[in-house]
PDB file of N, CA and C in Angstrom:
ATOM      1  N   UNK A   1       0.842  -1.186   0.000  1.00  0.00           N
ATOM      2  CA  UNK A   1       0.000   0.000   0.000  1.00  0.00           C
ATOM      3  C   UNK A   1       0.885   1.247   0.000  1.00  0.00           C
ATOM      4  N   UNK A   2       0.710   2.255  -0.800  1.00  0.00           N
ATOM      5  CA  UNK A   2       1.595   3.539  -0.983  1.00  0.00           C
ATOM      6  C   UNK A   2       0.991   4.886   0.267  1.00  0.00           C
ATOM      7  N   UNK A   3       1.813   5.585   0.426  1.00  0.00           N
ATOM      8  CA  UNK A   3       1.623   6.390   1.194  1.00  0.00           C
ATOM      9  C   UNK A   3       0.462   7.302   0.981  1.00  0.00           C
ATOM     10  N   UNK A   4      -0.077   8.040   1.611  1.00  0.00           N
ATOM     11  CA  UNK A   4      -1.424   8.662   1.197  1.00  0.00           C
ATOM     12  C   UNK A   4      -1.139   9.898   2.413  1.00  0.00           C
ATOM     13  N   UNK A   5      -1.606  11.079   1.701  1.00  0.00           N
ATOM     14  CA  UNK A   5      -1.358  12.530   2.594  1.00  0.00           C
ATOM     15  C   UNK A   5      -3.138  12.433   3.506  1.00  0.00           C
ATOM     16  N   UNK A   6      -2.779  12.678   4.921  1.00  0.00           N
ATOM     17  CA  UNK A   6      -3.659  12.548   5.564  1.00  0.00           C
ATOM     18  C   UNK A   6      -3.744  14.064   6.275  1.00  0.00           C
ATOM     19  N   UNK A   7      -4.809  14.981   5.828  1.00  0.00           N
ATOM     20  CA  UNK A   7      -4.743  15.981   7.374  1.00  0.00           C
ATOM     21  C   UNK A   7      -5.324  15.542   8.240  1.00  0.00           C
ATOM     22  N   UNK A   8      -5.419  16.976   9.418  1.00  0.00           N
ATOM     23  CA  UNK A   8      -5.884  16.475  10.723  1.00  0.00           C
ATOM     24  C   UNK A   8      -6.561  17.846  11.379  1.00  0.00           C
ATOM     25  N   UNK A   9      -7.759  17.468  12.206  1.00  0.00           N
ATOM     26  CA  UNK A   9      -7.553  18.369  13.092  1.00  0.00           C
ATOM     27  C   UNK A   9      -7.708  18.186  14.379  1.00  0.00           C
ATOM     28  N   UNK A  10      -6.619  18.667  14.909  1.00  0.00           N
ATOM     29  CA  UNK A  10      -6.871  18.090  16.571  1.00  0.00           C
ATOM     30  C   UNK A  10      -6.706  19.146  17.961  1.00  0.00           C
ATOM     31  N   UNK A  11      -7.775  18.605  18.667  1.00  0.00           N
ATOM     32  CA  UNK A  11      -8.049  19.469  20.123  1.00  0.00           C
ATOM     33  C   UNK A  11      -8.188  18.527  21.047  1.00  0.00           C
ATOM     34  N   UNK A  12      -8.458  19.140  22.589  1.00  0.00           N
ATOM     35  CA  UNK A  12      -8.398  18.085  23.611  1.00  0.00           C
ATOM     36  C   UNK A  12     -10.025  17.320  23.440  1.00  0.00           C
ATOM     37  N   UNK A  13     -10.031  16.187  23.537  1.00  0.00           N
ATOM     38  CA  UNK A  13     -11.047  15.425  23.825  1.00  0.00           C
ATOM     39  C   UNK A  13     -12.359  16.305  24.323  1.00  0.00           C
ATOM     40  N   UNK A  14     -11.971  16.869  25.263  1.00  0.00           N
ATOM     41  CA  UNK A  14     -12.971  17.423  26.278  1.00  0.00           C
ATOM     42  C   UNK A  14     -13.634  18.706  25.377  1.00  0.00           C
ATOM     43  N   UNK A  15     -12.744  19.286  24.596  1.00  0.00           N
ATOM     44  CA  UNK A  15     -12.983  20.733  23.982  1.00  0.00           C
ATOM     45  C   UNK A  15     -13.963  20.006  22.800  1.00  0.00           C
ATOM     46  N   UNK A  16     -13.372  18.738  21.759  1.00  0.00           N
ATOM     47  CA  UNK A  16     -14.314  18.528  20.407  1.00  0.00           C
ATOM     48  C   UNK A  16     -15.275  17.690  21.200  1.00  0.00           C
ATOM     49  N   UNK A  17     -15.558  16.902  22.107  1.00  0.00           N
ATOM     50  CA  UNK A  17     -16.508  15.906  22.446  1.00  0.00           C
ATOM     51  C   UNK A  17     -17.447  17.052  23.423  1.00  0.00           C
ATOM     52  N   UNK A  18     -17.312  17.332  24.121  1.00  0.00           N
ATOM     53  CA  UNK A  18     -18.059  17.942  25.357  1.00  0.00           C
ATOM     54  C   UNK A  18     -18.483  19.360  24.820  1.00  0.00           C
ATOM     55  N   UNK A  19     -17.655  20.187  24.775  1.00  0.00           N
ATOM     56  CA  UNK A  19     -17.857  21.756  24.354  1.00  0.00           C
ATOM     57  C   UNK A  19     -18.077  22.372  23.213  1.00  0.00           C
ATOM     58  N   UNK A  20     -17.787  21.558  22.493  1.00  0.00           N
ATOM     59  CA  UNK A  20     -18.566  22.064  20.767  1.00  0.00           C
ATOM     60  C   UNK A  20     -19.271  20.633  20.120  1.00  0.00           C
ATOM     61  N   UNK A  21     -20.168  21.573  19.384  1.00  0.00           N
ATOM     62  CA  UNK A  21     -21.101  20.888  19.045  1.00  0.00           C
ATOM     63  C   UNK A  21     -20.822  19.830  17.966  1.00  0.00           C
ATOM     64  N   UNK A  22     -19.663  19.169  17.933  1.00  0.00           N
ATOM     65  CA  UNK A  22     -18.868  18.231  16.640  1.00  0.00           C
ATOM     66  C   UNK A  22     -19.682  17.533  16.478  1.00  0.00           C
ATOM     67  N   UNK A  23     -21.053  16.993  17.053  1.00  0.00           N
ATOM     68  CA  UNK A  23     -21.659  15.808  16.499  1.00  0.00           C
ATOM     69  C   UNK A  23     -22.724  16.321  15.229  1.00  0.00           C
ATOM     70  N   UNK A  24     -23.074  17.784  15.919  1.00  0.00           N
ATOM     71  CA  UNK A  24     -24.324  17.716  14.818  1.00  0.00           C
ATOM     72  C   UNK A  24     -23.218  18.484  13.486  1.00  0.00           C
ATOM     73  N   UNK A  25     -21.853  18.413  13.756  1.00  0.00           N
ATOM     74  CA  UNK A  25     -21.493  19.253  12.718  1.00  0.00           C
ATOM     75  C   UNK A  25     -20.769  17.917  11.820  1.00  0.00           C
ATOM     76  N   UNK A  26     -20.428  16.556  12.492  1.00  0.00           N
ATOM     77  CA  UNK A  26     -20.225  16.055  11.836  1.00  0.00           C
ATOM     78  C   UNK A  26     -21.633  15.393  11.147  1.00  0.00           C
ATOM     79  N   UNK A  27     -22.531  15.489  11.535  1.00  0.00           N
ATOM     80  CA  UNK A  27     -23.894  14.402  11.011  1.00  0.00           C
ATOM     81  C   UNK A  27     -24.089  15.327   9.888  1.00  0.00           C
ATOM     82  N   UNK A  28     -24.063  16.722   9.686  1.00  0.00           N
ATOM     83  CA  UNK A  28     -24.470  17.510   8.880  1.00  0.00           C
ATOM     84  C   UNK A  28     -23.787  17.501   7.625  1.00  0.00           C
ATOM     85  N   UNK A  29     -22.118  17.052   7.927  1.00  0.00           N
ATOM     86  CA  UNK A  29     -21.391  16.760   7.180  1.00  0.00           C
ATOM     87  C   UNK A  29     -21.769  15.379   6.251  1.00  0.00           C
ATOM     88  N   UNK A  30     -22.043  13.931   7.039  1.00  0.00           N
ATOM     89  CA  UNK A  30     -22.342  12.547   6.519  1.00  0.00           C
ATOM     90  C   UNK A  30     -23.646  12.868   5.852  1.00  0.00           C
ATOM     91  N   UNK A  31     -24.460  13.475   6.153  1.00  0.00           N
ATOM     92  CA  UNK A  31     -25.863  14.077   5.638  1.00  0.00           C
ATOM     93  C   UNK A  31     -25.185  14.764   4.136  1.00  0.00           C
ATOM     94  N   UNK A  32     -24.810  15.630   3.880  1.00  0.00           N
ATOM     95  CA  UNK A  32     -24.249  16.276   2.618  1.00  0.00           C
ATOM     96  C   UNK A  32     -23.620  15.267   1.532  1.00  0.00           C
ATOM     97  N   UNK A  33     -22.477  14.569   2.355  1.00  0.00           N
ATOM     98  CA  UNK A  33     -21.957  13.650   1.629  1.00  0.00           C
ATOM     99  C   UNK A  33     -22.509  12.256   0.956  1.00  0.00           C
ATOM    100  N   UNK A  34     -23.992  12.202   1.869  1.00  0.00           N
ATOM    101  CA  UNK A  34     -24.695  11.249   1.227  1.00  0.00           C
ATOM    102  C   UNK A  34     -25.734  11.585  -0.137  1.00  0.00           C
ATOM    103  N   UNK A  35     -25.643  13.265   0.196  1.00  0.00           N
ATOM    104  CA  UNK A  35     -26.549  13.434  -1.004  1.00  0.00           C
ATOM    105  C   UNK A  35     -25.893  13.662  -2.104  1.00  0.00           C
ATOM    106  N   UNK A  36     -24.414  14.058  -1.763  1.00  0.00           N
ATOM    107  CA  UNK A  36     -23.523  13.603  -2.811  1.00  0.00           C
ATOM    108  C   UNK A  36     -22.939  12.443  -3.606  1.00  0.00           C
ATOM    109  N   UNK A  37     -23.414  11.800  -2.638  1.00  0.00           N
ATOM    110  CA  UNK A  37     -23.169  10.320  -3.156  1.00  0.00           C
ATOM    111  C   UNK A  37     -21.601  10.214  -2.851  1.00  0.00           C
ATOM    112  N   UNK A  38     -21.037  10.747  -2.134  1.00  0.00           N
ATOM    113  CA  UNK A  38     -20.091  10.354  -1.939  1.00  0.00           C
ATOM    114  C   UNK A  38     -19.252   9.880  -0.485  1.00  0.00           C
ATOM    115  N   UNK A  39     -18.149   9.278  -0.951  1.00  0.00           N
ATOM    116  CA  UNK A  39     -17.686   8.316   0.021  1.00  0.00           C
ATOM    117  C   UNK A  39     -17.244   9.117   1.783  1.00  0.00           C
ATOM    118  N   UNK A  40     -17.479   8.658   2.682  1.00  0.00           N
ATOM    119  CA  UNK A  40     -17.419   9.236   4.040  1.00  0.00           C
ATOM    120  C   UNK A  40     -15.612   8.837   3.573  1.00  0.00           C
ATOM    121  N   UNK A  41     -14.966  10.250   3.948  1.00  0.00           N
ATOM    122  CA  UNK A  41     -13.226  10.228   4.093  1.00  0.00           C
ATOM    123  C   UNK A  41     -12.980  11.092   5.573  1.00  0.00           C
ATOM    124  N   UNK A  42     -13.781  10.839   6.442  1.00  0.00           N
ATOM    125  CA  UNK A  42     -13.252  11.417   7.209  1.00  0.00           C
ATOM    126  C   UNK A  42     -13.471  10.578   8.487  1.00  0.00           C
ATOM    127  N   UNK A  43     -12.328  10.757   9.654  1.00  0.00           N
ATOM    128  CA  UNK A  43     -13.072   9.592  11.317  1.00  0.00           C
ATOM    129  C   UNK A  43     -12.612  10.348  12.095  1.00  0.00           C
ATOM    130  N   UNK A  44     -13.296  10.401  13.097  1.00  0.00           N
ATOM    131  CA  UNK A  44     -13.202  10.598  14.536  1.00  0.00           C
ATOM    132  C   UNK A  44     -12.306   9.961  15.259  1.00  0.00           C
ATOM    133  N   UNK A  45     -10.737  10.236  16.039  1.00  0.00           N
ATOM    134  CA  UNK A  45      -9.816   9.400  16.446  1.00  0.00           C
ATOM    135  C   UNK A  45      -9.872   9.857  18.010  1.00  0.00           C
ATOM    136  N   UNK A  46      -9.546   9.119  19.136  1.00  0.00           N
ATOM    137  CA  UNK A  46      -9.750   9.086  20.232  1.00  0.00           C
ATOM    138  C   UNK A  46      -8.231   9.137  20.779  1.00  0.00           C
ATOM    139  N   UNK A  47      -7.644  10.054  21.083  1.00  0.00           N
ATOM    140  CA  UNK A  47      -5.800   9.879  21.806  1.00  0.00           C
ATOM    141  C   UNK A  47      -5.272   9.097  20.296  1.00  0.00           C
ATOM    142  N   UNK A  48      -5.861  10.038  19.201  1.00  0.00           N
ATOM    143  CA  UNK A  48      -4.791   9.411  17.827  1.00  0.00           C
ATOM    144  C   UNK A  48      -3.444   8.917  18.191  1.00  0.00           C
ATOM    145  N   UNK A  49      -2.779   7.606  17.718  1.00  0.00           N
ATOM    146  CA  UNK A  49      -1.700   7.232  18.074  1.00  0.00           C
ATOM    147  C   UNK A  49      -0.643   8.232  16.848  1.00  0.00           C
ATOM    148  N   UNK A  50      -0.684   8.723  15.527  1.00  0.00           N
ATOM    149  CA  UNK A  50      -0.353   9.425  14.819  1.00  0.00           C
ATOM    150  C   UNK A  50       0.492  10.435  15.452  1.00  0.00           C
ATOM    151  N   UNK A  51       0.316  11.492  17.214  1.00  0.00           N
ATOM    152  CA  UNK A  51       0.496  12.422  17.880  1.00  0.00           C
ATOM    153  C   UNK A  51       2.176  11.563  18.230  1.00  0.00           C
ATOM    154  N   UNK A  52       2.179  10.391  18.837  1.00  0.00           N
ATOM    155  CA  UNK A  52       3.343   9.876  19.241  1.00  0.00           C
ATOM    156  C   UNK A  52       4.142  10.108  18.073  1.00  0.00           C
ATOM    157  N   UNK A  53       4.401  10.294  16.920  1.00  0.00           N
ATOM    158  CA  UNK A  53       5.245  10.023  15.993  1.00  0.00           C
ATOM    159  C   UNK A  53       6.304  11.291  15.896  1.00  0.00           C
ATOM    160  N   UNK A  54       7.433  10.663  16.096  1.00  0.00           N
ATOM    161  CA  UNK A  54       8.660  12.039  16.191  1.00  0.00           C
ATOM    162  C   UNK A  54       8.476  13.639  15.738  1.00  0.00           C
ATOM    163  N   UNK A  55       7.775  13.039  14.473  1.00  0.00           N
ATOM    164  CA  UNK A  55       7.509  14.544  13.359  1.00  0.00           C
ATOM    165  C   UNK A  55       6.721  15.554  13.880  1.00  0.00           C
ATOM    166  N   UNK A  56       5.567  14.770  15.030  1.00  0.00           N
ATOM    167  CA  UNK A  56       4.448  15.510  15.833  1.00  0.00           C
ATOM    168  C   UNK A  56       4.186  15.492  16.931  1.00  0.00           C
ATOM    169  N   UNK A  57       5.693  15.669  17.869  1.00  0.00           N
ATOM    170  CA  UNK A  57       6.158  15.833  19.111  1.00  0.00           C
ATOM    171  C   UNK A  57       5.652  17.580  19.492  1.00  0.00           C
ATOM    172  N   UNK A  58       6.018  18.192  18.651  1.00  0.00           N
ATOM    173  CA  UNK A  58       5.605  19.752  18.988  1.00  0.00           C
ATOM    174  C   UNK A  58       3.769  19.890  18.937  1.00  0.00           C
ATOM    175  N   UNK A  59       3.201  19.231  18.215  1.00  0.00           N
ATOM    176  CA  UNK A  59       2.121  19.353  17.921  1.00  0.00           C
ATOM    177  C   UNK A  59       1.566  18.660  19.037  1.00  0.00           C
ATOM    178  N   UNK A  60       1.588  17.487  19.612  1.00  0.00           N
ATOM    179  CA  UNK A  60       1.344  17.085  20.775  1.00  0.00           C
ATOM    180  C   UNK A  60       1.634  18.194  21.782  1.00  0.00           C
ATOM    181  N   UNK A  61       2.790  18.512  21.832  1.00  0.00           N
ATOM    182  CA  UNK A  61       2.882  19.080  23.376  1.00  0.00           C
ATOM    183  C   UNK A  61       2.085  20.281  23.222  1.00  0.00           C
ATOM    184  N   UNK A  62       1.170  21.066  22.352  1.00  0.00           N
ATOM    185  CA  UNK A  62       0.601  22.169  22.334  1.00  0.00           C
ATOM    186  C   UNK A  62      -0.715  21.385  22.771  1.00  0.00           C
ATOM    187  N   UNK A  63      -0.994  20.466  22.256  1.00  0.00           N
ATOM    188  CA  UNK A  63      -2.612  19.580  22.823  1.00  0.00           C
ATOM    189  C   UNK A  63      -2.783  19.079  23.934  1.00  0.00           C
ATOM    190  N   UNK A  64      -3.630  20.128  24.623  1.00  0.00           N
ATOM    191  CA  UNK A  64      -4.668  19.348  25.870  1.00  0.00           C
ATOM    192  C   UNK A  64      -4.137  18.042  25.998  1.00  0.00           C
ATOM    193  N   UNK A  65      -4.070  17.045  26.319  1.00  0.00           N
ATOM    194  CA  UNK A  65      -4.473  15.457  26.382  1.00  0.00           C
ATOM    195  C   UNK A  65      -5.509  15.460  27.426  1.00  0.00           C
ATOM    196  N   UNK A  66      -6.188  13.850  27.375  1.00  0.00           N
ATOM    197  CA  UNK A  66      -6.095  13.396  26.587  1.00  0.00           C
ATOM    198  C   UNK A  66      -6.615  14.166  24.865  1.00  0.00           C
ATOM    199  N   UNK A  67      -6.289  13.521  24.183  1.00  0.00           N
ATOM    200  CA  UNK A  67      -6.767  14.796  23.077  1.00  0.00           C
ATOM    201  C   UNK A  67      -7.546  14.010  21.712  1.00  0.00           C
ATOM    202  N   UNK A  68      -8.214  14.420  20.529  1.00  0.00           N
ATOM    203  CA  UNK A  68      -8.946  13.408  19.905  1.00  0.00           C
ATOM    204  C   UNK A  68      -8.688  14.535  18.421  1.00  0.00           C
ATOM    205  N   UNK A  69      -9.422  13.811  17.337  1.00  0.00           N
ATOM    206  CA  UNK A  69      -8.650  14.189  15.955  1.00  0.00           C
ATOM    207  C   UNK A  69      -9.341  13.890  15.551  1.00  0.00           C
ATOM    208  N   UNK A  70      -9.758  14.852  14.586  1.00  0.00           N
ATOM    209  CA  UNK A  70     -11.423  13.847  12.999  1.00  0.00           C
ATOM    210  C   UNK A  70      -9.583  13.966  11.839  1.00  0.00           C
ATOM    211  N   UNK A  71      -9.737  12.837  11.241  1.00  0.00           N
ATOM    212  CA  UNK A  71      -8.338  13.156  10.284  1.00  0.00           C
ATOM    213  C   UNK A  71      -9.461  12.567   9.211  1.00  0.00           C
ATOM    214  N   UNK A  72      -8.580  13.193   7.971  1.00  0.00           N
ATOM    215  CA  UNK A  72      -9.306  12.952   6.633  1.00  0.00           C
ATOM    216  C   UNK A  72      -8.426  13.183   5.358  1.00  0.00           C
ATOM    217  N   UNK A  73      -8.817  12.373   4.422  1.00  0.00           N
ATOM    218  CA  UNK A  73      -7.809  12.779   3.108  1.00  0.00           C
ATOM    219  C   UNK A  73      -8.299  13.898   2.394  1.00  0.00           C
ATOM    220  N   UNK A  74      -9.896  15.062   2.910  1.00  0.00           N
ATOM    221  CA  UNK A  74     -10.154  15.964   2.117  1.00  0.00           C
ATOM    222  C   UNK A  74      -9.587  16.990   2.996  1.00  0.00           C
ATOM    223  N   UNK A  75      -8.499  17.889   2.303  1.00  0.00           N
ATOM    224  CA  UNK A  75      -8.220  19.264   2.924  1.00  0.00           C
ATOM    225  C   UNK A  75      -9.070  20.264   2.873  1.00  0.00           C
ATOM    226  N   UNK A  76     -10.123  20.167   2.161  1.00  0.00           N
ATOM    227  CA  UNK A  76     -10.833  21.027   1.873  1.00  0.00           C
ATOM    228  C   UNK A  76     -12.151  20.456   3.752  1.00  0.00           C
ATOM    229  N   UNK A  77     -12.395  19.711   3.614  1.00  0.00           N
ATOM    230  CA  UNK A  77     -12.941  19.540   4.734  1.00  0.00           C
ATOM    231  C   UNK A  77     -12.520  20.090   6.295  1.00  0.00           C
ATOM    232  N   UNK A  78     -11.121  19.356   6.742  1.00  0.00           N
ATOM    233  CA  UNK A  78     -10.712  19.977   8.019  1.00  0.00           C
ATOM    234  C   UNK A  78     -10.158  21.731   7.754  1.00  0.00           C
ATOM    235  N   UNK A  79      -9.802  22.164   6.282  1.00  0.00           N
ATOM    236  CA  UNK A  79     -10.361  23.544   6.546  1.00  0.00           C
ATOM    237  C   UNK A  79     -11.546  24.260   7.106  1.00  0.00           C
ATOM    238  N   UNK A  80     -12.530  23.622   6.492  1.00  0.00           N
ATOM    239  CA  UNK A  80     -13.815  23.588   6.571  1.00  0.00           C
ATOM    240  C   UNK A  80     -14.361  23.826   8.387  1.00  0.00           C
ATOM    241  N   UNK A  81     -13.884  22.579   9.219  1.00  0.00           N
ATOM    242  CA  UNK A  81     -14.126  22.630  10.416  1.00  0.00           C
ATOM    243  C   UNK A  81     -13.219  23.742  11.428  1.00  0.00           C
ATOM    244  N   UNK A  82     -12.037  23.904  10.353  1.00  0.00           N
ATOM    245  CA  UNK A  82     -10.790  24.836  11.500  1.00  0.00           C
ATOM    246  C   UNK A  82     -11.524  26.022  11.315  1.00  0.00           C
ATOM    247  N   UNK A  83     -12.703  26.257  10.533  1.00  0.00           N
ATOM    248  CA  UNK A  83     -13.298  27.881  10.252  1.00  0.00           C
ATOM    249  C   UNK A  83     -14.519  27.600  11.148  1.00  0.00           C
ATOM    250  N   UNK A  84     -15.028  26.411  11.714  1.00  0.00           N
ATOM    251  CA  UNK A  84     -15.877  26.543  12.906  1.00  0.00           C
ATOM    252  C   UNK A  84     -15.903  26.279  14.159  1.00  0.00           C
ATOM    253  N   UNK A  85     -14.510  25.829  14.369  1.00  0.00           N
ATOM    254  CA  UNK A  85     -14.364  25.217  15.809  1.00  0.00           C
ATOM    255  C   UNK A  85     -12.565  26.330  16.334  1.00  0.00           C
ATOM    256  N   UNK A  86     -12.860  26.685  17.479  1.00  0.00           N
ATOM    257  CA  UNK A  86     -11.711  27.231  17.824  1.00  0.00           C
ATOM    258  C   UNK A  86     -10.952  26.528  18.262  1.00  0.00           C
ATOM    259  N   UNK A  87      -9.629  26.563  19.096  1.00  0.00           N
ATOM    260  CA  UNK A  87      -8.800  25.858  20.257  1.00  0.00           C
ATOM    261  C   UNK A  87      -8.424  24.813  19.384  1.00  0.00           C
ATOM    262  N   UNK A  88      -7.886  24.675  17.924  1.00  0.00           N
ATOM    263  CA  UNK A  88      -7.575  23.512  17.323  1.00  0.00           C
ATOM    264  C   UNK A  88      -6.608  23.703  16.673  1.00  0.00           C
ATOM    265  N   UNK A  89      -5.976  22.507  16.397  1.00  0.00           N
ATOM    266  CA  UNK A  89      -4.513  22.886  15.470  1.00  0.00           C
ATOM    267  C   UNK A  89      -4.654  21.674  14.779  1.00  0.00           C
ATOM    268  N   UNK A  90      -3.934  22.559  13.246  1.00  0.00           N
ATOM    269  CA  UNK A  90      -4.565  21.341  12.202  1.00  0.00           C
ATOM    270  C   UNK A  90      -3.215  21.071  11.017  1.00  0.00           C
ATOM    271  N   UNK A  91      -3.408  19.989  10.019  1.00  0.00           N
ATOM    272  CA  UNK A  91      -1.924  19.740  10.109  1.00  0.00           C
ATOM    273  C   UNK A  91      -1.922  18.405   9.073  1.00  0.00           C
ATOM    274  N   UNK A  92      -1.065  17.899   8.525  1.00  0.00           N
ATOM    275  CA  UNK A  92      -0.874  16.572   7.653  1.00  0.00           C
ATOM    276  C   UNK A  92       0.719  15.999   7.494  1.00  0.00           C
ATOM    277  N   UNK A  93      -0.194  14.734   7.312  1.00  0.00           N
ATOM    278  CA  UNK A  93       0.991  13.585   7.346  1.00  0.00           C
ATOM    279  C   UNK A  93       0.804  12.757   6.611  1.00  0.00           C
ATOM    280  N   UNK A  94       1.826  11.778   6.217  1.00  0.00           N
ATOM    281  CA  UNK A  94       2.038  10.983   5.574  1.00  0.00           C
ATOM    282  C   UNK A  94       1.627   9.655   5.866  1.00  0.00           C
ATOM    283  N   UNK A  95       0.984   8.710   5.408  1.00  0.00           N
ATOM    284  CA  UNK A  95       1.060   7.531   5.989  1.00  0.00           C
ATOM    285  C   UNK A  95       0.341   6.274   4.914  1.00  0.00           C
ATOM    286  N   UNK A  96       0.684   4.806   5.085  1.00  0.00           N
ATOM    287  CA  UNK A  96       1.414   4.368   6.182  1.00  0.00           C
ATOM    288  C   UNK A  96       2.982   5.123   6.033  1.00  0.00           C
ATOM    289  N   UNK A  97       3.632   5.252   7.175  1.00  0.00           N
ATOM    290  CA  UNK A  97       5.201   5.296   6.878  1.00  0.00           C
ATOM    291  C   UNK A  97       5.484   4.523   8.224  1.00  0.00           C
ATOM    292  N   UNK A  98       7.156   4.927   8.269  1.00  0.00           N
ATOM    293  CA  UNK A  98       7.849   4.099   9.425  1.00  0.00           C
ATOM    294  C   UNK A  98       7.250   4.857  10.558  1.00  0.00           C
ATOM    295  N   UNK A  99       6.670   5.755  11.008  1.00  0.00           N
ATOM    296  CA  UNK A  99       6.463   6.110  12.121  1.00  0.00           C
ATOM    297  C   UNK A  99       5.328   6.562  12.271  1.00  0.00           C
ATOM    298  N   UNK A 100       4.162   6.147  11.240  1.00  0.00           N
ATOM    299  CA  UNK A 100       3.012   6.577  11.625  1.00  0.00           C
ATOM    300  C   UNK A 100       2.188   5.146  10.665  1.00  0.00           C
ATOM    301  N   UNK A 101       2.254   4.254  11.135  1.00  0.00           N
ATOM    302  CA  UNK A 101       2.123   2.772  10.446  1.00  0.00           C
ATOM    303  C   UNK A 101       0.272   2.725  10.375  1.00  0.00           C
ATOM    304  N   UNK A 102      -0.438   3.122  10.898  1.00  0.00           N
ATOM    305  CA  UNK A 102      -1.868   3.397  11.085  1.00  0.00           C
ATOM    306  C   UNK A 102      -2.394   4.814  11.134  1.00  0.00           C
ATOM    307  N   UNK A 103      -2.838   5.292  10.151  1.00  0.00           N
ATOM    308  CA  UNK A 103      -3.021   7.326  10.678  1.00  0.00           C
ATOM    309  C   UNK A 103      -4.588   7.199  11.556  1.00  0.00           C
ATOM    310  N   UNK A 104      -5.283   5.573  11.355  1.00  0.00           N
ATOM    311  CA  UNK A 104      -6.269   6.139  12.397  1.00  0.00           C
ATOM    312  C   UNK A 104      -6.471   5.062  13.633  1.00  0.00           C
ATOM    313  N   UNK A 105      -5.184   4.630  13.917  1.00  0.00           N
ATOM    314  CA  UNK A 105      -4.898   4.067  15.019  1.00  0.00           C
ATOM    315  C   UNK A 105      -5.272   4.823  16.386  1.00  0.00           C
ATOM    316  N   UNK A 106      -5.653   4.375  17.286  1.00  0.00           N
ATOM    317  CA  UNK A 106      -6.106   5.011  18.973  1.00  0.00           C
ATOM    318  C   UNK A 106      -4.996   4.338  19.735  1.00  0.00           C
ATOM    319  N   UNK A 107      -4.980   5.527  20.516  1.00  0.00           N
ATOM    320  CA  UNK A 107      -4.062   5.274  21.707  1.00  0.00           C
ATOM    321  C   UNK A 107      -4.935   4.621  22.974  1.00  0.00           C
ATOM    322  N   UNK A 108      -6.268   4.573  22.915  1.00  0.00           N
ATOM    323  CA  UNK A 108      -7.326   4.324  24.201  1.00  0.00           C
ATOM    324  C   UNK A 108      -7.416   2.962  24.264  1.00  0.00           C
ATOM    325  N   UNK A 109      -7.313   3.001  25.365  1.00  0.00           N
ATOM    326  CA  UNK A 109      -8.016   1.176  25.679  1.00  0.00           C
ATOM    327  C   UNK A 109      -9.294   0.741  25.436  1.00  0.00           C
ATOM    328  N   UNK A 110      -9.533  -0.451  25.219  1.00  0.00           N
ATOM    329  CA  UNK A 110     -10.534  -0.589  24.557  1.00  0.00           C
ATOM    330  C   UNK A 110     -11.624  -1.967  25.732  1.00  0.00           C
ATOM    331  N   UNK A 111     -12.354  -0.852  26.177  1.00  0.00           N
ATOM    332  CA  UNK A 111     -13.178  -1.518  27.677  1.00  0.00           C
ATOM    333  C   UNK A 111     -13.949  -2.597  27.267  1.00  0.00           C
TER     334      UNK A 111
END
């Protein structure tokens, strides 16, 4: 499988889950894209494991933890959300590579 450019946007858990309204902004989003007929490219990541990776050591240490990430291959999308949600920092990577082997891998345990 070849590498594929992934953005991101990421805030603390508490800020996209609890304090802004990300659900009805993502449903509004899957709602659009269905009348487009087109394919859902975007997920919701929980303590993205992507943050551990050398390249996004600075970008971590600016994030809340625990911290969570919608990542997607449309840039035009997490632009989209960085123009409605504040307290976020947004950003792309490469993957798979050697240090980011899953871009929507979780760091959370799984109860």
């Amino acid at each position: 499988m070849s590498a594929q450019r992934y953005y991101y946007l990421v805030a603390s858990q508490r800020f996209l889950l609890e304090e802004e309204p990300l659900d009805e902004v993502l449903k509004e989003r899957i709602r659009h894209y269905r009348e487009q007929e087109k394919e859902i490219d975007f997920w919701l990541v929980k303590q993205p494991a992507f943050l551990d990776s050398p390249e996004l050591t600075e970008v971590k240490a600016k994030c809340p933890q625990p911290a969570a990430a919608i990542v997607s291959t449309d840039k035009t999308l997490i632009t989209w959300l960085k123009l409605r949600l504040e307290y976020v920092i947004t950003g792309e990577f490469m993957a798979p590579s050697a240090t980011i082997p899953d871009p929507l891998a979780s760091l959370e345990a799984v109860h």
